[in-house]
Protein backbone atom coordinates (compact mmCIF):
# COMPACT_ATOMS: atom_id res chain seq x y z
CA UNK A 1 -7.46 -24.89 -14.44
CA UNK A 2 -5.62 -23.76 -11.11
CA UNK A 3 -8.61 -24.05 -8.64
CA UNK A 4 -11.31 -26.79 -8.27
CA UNK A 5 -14.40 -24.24 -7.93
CA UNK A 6 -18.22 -23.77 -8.43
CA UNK A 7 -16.47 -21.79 -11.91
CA UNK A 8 -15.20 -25.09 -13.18
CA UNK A 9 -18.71 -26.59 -12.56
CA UNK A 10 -20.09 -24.11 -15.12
CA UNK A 11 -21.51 -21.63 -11.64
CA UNK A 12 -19.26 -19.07 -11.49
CA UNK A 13 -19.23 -17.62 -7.86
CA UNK A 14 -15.87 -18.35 -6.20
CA UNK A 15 -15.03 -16.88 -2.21
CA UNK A 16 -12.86 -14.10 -1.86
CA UNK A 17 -11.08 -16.45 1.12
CA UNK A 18 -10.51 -19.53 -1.78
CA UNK A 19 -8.89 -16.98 -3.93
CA UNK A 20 -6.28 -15.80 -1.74
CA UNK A 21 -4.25 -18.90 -1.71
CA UNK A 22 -4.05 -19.25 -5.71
CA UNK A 23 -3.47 -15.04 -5.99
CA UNK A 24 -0.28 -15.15 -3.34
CA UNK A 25 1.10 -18.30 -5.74
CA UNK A 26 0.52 -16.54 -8.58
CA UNK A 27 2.26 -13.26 -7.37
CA UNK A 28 4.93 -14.90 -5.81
CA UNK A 29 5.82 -16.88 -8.89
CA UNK A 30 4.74 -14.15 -11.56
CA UNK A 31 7.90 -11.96 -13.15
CA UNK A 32 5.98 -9.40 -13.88
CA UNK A 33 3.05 -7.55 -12.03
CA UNK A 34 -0.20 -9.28 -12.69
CA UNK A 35 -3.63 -7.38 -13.57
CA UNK A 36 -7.04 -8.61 -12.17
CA UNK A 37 -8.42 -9.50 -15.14
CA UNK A 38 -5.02 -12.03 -15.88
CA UNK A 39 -5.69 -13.19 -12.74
CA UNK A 40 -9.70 -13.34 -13.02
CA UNK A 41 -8.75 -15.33 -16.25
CA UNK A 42 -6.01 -17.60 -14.78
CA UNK A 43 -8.93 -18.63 -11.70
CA UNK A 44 -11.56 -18.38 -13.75
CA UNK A 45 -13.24 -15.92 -11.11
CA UNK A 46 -15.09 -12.76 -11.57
CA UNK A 47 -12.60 -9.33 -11.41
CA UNK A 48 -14.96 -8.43 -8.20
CA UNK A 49 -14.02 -11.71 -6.45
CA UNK A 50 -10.18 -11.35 -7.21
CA UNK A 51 -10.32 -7.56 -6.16
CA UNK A 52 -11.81 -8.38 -3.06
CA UNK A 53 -9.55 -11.37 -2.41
CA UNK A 54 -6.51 -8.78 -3.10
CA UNK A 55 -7.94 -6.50 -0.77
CA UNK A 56 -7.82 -9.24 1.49
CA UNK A 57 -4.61 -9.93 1.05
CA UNK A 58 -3.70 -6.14 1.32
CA UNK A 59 -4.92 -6.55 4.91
CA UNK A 60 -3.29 -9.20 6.11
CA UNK A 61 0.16 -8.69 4.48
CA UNK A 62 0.11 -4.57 5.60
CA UNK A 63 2.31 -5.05 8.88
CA UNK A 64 4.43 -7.72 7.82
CA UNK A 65 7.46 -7.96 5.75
CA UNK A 66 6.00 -8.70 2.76
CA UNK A 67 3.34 -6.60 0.89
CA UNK A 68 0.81 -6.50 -2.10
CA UNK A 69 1.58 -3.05 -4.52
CA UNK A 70 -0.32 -2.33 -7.35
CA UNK A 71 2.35 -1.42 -9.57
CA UNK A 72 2.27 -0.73 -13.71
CA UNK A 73 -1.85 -1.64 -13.58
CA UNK A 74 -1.12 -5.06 -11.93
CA UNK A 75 -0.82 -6.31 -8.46
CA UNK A 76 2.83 -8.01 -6.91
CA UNK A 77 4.45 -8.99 -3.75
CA UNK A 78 7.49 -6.28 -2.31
CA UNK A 79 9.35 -5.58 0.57
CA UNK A 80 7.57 -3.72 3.33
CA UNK A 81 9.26 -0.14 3.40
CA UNK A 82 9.27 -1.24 7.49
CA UNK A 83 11.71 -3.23 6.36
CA UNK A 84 13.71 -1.47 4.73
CA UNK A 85 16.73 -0.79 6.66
CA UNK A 86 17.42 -4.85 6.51
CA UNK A 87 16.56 -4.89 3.21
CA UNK A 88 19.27 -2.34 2.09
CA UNK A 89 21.77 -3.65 4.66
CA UNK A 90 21.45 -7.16 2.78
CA UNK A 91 21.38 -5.79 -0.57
CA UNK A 92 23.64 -2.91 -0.54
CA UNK A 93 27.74 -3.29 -0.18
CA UNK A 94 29.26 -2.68 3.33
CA UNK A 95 30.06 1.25 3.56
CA UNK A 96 33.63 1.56 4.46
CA UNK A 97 34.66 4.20 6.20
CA UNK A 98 38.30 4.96 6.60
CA UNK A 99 39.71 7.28 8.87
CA UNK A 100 42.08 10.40 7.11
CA UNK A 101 44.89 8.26 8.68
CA UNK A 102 44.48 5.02 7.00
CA UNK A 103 43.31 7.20 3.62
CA UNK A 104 47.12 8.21 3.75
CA UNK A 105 48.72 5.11 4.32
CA UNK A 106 46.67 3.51 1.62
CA UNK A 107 47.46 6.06 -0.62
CA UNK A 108 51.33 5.99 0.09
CA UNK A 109 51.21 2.59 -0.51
CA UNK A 110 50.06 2.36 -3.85
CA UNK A 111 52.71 2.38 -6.21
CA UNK A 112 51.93 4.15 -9.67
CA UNK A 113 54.60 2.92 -11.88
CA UNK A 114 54.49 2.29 -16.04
């Protein structure tokens, strides 16, 4: 079992708040988009609970650089589209732009031979 609660003591009845650090593990580590029934299951918490904890989570994630989306019926951390224009800049190659000048030149000096 992942969390010590009132659950594993046979009273289920776990605190949105005592969720949220097991649910950010779990979607930070998780390949795949997690439902709230995997992760009521994985807690041993009732759905409600873990929905409200990912509401939670929702909240306090919105304005930063990191974000909850429910994605494919599941629930998994993503880039903020705020930060988007680092994001790309990161992932994306360098966009080269050559002036018509240096287009020629490296044109003429390419030599297409057999």
């Amino acid at each position: 079992m992942l969390l010590t609660t009132s659950a594993s003591r046979g009273n289920r009845g776990v605190s949105a708040p005592e969720l949220q650090r097991p649910i950010e593990a779990l979607l930070f580590v998780a390949g795949e988009a997690l439902s709230i029934p995997q992760l009521a299951k994985l807690l041993d918490a009732e759905e409600s609970e873990v929905a409200t904890a990912l509401q939670q989570i929702e909240a306090e994630y919105g304005k930063r650089g990191i974000v909850v989306r429910e994605v494919a019926g599941g629930y998994r951390f993503a880039t903020s589209p705020l930060a988007r224009d680092v994001v790309e800049a990161y992932l994306l190659p360098p966009k080269t732009t050559l002036s018509p000048r240096r287009w020629k030149r490296l044109r003429s000096s390419r030599t297409f031979s057999p």
